[in-house]
C-alpha atoms as a PDB file:
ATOM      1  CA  UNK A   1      19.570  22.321   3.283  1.00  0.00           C
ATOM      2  CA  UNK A   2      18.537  20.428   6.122  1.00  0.00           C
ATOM      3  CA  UNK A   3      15.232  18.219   5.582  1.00  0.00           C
ATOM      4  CA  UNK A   4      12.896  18.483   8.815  1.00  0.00           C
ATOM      5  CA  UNK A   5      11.447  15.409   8.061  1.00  0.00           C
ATOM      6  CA  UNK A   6      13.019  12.610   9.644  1.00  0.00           C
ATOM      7  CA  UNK A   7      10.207  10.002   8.365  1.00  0.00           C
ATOM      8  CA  UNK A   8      11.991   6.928   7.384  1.00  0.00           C
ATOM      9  CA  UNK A   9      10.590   5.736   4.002  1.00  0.00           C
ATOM     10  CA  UNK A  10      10.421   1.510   4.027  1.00  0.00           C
ATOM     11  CA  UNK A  11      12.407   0.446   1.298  1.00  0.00           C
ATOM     12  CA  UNK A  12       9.861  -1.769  -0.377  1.00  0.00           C
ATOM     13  CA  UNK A  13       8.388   1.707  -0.857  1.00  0.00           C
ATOM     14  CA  UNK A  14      10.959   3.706  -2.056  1.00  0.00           C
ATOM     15  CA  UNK A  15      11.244   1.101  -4.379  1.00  0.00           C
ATOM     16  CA  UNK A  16       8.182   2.170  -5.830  1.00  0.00           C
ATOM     17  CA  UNK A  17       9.927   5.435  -7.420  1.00  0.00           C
ATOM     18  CA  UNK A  18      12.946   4.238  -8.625  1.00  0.00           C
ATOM     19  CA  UNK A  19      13.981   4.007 -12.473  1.00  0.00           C
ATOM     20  CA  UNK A  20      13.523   0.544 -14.172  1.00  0.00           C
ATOM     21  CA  UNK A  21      17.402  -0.060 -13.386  1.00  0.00           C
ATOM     22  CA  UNK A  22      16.356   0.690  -9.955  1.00  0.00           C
ATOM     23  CA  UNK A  23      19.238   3.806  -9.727  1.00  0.00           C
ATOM     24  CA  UNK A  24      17.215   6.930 -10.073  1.00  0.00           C
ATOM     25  CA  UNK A  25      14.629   8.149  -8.258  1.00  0.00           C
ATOM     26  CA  UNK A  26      11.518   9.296 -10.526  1.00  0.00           C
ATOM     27  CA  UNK A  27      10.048  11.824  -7.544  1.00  0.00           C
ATOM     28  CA  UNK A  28      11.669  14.068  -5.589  1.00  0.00           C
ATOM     29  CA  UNK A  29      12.067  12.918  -1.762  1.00  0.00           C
ATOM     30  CA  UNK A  30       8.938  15.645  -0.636  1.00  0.00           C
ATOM     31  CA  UNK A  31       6.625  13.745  -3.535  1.00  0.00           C
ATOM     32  CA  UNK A  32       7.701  10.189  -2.288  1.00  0.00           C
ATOM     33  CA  UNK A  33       7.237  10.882   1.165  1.00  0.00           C
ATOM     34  CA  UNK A  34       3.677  12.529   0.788  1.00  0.00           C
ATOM     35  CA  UNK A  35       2.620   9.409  -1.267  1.00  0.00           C
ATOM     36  CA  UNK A  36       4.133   6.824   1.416  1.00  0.00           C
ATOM     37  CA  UNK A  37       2.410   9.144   3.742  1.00  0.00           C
ATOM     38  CA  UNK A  38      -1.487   8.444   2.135  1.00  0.00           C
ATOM     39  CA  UNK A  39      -0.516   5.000   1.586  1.00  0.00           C
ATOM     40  CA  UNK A  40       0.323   4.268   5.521  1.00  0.00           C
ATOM     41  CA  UNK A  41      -2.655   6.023   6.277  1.00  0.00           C
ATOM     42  CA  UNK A  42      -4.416   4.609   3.582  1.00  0.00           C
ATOM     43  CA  UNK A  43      -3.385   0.994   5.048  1.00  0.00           C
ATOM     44  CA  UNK A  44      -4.296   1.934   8.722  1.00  0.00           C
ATOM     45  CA  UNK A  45      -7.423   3.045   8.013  1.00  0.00           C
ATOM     46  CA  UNK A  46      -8.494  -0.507   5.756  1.00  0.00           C
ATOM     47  CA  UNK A  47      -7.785  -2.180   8.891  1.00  0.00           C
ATOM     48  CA  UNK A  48     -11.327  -1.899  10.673  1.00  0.00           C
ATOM     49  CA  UNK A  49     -12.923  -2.382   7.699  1.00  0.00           C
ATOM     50  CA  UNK A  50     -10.689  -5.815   6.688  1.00  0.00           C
ATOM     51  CA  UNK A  51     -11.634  -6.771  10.360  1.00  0.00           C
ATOM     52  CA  UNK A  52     -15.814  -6.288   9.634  1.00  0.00           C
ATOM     53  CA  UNK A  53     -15.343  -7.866   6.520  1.00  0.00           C
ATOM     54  CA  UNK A  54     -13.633 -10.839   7.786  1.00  0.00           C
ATOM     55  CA  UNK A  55     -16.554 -11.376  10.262  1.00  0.00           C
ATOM     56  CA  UNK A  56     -20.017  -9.893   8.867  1.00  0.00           C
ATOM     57  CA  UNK A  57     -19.332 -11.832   5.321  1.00  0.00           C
ATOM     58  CA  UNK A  58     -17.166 -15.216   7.191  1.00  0.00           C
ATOM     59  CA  UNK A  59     -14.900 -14.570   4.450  1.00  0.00           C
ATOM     60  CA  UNK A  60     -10.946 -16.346   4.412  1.00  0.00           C
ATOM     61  CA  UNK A  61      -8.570 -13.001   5.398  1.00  0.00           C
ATOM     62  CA  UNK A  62      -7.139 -13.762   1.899  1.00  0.00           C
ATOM     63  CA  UNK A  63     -10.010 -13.199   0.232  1.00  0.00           C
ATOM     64  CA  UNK A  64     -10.203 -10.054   2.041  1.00  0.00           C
ATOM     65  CA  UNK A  65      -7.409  -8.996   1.350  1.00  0.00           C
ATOM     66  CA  UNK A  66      -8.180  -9.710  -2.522  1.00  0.00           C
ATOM     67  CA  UNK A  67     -11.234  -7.889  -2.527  1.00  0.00           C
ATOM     68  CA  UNK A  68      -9.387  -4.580  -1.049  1.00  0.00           C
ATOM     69  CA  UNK A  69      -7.465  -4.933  -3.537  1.00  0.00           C
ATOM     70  CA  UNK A  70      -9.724  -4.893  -6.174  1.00  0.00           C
ATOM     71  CA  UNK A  71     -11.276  -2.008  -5.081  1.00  0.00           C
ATOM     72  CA  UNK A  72      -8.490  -0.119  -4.375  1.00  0.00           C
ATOM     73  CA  UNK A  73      -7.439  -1.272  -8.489  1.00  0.00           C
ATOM     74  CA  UNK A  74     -10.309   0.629  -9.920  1.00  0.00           C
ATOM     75  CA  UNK A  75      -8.510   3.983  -9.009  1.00  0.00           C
ATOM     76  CA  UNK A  76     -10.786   5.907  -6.793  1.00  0.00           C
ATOM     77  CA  UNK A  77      -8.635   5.601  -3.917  1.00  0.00           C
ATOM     78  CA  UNK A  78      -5.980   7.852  -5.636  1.00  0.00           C
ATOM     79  CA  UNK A  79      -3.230   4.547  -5.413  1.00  0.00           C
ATOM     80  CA  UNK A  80      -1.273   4.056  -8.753  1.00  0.00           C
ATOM     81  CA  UNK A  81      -0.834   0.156  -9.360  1.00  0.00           C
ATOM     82  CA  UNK A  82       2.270  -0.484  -7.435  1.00  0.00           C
ATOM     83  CA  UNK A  83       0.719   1.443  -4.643  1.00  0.00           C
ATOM     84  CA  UNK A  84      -1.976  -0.678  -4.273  1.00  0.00           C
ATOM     85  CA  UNK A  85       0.008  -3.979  -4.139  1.00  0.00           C
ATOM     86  CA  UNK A  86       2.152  -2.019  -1.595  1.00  0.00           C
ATOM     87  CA  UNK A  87      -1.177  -0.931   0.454  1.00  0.00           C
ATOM     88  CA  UNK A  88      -2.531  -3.898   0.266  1.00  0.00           C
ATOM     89  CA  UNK A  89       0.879  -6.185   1.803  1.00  0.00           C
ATOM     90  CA  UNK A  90       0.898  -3.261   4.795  1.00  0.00           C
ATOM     91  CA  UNK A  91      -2.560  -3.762   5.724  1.00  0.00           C
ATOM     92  CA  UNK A  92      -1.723  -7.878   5.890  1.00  0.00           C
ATOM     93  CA  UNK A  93       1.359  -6.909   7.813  1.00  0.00           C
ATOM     94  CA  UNK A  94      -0.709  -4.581  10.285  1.00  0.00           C
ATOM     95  CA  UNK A  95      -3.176  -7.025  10.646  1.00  0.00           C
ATOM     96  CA  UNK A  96      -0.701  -9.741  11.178  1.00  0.00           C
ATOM     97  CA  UNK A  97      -2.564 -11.429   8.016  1.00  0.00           C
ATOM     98  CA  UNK A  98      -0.415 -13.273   5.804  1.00  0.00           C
ATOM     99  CA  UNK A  99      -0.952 -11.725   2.032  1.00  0.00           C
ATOM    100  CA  UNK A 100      -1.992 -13.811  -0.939  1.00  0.00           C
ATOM    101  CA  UNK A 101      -0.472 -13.281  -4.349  1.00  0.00           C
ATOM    102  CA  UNK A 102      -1.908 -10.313  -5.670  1.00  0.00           C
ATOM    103  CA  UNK A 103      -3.484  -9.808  -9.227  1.00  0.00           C
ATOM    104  CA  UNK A 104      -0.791  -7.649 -11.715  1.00  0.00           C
ATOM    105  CA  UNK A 105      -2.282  -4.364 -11.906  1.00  0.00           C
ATOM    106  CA  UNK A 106      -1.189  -2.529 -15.531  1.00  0.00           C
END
């Protein structure tokens, strides 16, 4: 069957759903691609607030970037763990921030 969406899924997020061997996908393509979906979106949409952050508090864009993360860690947003690291190093990369090292997230 052909598959209508032509989306190209970044490998550091495909990653995401692969087996602990890193073989096997643990989604189907449709479930991976809906979750890379939110998480771009997810990403874009941090960006103004990153950007008021950075200026209202005069924070570092590190410590921005840390406290997104937090608060994208305490599962509200609908991000799993390794979502939120990845959400968190697109928003950096959009920004043109460079990302700290990030808290593990269990």
């Amino acid at each position: 069957m052909y598959d209508h969406n032509q989306l190209e899924i970044p490998d550091a997020f495909a990653a995401l759903y692969l087996s602990p061997g890193g073989n096997r996908p643990t989604a189907t393509r449709a479930a991976v691609t809906a979750r890379y979906e939110f998480c771009e979106d997810l990403a874009n949409h941090l960006g103004e607030y990153a950007r008021t952050q950075l200026h209202q508090f005069e924070l570092s864009e590190a410590e921005v970037l840390l406290r997104c993360h937090a608060g994208l860690a305490g599962g509200a947003a609908g991000v799993n763990p390794g979502e939120t690291g990845w959400v968190i190093h697109r928003l950096a990369e959009i920004e043109g921030w460079v990302c700290p090292e990030l808290p593990a997230l269990t």
